[in-house]
N, C-alpha and C. Protein backbone atom coordinates (compact mmCIF):
# COMPACT_ATOMS: atom_id res chain seq x y z
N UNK A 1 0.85 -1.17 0.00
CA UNK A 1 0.00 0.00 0.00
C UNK A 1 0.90 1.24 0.00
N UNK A 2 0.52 2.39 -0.83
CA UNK A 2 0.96 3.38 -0.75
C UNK A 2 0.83 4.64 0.21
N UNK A 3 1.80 5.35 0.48
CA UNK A 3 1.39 6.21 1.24
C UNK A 3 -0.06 6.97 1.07
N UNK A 4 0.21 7.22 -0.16
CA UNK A 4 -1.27 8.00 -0.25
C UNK A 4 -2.62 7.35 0.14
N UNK A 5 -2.35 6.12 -0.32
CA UNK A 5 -3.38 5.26 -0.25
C UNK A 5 -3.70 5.32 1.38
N UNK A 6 -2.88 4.80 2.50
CA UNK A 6 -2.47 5.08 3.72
C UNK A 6 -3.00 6.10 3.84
N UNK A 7 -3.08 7.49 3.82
CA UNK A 7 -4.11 8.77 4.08
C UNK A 7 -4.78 8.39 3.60
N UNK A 8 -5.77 8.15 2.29
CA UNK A 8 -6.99 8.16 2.49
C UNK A 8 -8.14 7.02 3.27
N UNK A 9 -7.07 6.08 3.77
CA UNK A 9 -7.90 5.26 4.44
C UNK A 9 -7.64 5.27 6.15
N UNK A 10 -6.49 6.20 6.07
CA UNK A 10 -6.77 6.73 7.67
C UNK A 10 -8.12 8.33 7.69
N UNK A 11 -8.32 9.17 6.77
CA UNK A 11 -9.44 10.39 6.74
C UNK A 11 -10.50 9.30 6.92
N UNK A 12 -10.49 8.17 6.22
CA UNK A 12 -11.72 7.43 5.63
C UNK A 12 -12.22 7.33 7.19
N UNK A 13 -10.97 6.53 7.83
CA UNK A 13 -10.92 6.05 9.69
C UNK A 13 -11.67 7.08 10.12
N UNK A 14 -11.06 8.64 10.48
CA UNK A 14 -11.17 9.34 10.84
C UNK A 14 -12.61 9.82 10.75
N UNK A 15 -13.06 9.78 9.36
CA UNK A 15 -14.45 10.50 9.29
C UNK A 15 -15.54 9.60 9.88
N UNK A 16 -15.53 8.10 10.08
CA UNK A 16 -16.59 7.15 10.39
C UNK A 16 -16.29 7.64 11.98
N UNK A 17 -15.34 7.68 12.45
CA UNK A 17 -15.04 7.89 13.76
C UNK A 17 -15.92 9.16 14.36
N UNK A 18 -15.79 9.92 13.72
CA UNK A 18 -16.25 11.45 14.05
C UNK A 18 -17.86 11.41 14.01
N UNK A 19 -18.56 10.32 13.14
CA UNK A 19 -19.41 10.18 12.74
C UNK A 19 -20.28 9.40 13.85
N UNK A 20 -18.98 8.03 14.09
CA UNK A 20 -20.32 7.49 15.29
C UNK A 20 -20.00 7.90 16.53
N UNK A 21 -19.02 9.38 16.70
CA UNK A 21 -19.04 10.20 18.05
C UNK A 21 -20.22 10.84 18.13
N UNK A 22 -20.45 11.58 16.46
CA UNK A 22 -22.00 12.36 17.12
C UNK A 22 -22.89 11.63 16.91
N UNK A 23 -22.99 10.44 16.88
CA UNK A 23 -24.21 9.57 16.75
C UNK A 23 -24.26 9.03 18.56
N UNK A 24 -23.01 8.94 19.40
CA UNK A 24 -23.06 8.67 20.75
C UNK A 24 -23.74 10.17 21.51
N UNK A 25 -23.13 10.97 21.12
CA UNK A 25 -23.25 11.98 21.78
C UNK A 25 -24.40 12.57 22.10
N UNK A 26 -25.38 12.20 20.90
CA UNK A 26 -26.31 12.89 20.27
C UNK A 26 -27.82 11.42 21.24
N UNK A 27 -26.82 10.42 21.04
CA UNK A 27 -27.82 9.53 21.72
C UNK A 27 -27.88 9.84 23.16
N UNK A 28 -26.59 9.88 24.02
CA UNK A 28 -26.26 9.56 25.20
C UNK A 28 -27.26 11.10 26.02
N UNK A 29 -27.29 12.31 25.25
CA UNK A 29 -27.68 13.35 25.98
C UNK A 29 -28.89 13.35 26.07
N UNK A 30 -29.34 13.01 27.22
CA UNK A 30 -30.86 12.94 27.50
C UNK A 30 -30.95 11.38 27.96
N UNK A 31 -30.12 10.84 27.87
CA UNK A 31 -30.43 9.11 27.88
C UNK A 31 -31.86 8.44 28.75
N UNK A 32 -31.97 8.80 29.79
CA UNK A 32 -33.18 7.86 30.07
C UNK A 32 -34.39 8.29 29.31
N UNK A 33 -35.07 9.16 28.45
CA UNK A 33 -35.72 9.32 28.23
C UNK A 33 -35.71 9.24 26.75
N UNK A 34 -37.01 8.18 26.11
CA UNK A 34 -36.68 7.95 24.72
C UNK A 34 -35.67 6.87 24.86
N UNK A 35 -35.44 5.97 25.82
CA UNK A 35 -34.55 4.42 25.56
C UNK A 35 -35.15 4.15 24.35
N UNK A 36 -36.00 3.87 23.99
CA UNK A 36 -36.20 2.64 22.66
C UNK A 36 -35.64 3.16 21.51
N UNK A 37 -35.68 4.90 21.52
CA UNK A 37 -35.40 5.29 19.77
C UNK A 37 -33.75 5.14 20.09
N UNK A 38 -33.32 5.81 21.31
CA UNK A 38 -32.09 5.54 21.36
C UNK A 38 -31.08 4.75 21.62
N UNK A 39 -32.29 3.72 22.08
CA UNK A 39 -31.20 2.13 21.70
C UNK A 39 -31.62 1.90 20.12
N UNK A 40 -32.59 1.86 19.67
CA UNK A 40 -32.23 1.63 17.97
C UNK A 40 -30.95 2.01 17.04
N UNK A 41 -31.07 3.61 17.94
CA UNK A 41 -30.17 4.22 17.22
C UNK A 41 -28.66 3.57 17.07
N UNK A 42 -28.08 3.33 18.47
CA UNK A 42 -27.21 2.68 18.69
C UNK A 42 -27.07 1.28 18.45
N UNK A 43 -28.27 0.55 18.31
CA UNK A 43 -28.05 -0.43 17.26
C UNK A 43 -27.93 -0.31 15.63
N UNK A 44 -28.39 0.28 15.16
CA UNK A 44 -28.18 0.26 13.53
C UNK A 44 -26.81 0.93 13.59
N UNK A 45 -26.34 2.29 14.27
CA UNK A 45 -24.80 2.53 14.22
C UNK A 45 -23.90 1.41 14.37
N UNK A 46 -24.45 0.54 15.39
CA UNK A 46 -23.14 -0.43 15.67
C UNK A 46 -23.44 -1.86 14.06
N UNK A 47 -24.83 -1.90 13.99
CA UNK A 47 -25.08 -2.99 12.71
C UNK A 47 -24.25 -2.55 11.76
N UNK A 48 -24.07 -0.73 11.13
CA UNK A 48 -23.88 -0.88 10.09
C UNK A 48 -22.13 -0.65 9.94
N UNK A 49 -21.58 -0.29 11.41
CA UNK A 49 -20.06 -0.34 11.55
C UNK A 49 -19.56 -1.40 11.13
N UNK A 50 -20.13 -2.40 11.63
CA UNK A 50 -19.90 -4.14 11.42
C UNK A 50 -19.85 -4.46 10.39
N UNK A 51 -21.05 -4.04 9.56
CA UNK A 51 -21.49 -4.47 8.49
C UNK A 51 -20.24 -3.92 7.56
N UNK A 52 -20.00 -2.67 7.47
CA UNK A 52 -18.84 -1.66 7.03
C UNK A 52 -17.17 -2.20 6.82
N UNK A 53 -16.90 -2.69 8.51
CA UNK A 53 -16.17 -3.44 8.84
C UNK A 53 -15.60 -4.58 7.99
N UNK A 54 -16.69 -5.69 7.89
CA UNK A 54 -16.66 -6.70 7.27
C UNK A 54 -16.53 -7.06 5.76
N UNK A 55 -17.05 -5.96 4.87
CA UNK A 55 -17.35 -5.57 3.76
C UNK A 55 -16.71 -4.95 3.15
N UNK A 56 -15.03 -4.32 3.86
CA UNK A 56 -14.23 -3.52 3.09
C UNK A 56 -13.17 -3.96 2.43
N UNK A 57 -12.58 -5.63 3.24
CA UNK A 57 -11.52 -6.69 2.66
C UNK A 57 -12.50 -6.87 1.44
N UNK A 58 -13.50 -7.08 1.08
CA UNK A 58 -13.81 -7.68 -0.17
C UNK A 58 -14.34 -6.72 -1.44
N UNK A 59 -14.46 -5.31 -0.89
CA UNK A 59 -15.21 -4.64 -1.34
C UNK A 59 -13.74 -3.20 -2.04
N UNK A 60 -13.44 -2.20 -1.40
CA UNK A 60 -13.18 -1.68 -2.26
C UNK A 60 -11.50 -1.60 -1.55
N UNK A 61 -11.33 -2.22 -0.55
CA UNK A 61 -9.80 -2.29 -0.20
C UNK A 61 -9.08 -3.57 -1.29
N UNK A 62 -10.04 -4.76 -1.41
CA UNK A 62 -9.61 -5.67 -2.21
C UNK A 62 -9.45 -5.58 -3.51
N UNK A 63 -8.81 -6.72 -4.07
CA UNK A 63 -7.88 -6.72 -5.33
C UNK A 63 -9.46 -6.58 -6.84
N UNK A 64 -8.61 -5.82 -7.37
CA UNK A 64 -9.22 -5.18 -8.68
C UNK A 64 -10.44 -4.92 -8.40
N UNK A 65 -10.82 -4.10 -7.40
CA UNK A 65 -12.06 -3.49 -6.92
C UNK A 65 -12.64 -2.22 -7.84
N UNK A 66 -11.33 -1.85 -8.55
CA UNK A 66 -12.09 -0.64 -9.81
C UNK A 66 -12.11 -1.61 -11.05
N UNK A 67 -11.85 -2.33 -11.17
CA UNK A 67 -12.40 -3.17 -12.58
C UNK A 67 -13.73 -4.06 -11.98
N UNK A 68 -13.81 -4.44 -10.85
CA UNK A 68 -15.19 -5.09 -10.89
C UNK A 68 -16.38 -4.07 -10.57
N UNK A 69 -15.76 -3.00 -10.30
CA UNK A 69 -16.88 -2.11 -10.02
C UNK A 69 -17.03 -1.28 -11.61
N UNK A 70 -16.40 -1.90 -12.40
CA UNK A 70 -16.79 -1.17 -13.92
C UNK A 70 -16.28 -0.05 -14.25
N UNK A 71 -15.22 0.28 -13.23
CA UNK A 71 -14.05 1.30 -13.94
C UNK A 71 -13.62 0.96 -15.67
N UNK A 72 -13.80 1.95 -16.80
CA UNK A 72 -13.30 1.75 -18.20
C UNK A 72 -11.98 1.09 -18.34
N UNK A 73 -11.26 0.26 -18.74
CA UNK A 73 -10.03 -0.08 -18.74
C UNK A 73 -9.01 0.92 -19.25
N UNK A 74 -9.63 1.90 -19.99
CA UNK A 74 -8.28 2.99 -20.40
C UNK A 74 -8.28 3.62 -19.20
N UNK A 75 -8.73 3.97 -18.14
CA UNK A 75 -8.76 4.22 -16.85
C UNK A 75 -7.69 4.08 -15.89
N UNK A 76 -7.82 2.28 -16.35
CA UNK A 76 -7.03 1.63 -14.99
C UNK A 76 -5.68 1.05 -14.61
N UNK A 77 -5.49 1.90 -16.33
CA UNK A 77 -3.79 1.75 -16.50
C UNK A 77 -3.22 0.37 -16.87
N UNK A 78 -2.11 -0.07 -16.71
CA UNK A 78 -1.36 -1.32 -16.63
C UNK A 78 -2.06 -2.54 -15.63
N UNK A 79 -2.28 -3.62 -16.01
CA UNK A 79 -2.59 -4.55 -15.02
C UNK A 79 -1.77 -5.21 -14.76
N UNK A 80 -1.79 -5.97 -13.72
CA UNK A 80 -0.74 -6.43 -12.90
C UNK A 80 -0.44 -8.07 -14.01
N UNK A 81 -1.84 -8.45 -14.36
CA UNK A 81 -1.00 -9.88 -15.60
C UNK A 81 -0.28 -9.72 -16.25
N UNK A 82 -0.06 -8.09 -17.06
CA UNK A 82 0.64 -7.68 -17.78
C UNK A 82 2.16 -7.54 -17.35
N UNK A 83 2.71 -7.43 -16.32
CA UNK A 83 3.29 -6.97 -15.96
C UNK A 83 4.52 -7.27 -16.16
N UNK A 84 4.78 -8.77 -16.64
CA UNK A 84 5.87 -9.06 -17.17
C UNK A 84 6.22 -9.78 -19.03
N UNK A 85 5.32 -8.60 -19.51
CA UNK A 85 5.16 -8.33 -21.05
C UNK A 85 6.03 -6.88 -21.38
N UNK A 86 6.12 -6.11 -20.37
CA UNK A 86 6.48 -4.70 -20.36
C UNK A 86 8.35 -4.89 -20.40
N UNK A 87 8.36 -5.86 -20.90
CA UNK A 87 10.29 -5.72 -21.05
C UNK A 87 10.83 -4.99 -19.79
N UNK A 88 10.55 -5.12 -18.27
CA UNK A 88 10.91 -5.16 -16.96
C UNK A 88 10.96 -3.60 -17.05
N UNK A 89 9.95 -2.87 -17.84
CA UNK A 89 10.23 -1.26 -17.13
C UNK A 89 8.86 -1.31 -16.63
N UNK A 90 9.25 -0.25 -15.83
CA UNK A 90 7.72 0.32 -14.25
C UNK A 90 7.64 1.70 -14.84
């Protein structure tokens, strides 16, 4: 992985983070009153973290995730089968 790549999947970190802070925050203030909407709440945040979680090795962190998602091939540059057709230049 590349550095860059490395930032955008630490902002990526960062923004879900920030996200299910004000989803705590926003639940927790007032808490006894309204338990049911605000345990929902905190269940579908935590369902869809998981869900998020689980779904990113296969989904767009994993291998040729812009060609199965229908990225154009003049797009996606050199592929890696190719790679030793290229007379060993990068």
């Amino acid at each position: 992985m590349d550095l860059h790549a490395a930032k955008m999947i630490g902002a990526g970190i960062a923004c879900i983070a920030l996200v299910a802070a004000a989803v705590l925050t926003r639940v927790l203030v007032g808490w006894p009153r309204d338990i049911r909407w605000r345990g929902a709440a905190l269940a579908g945040t935590g369902g869809f973290a998981l869900f998020f979680v689980l779904w990113l090795p296969s989904g767009p962190l994993g291998s040729e995730w812009a060609r199965r998602a229908g990225t154009p091939a003049a797009l996606l540059g050199h592929s890696h089968t190719h790679a030793g057709s290229s007379g060993g230049q990068r």
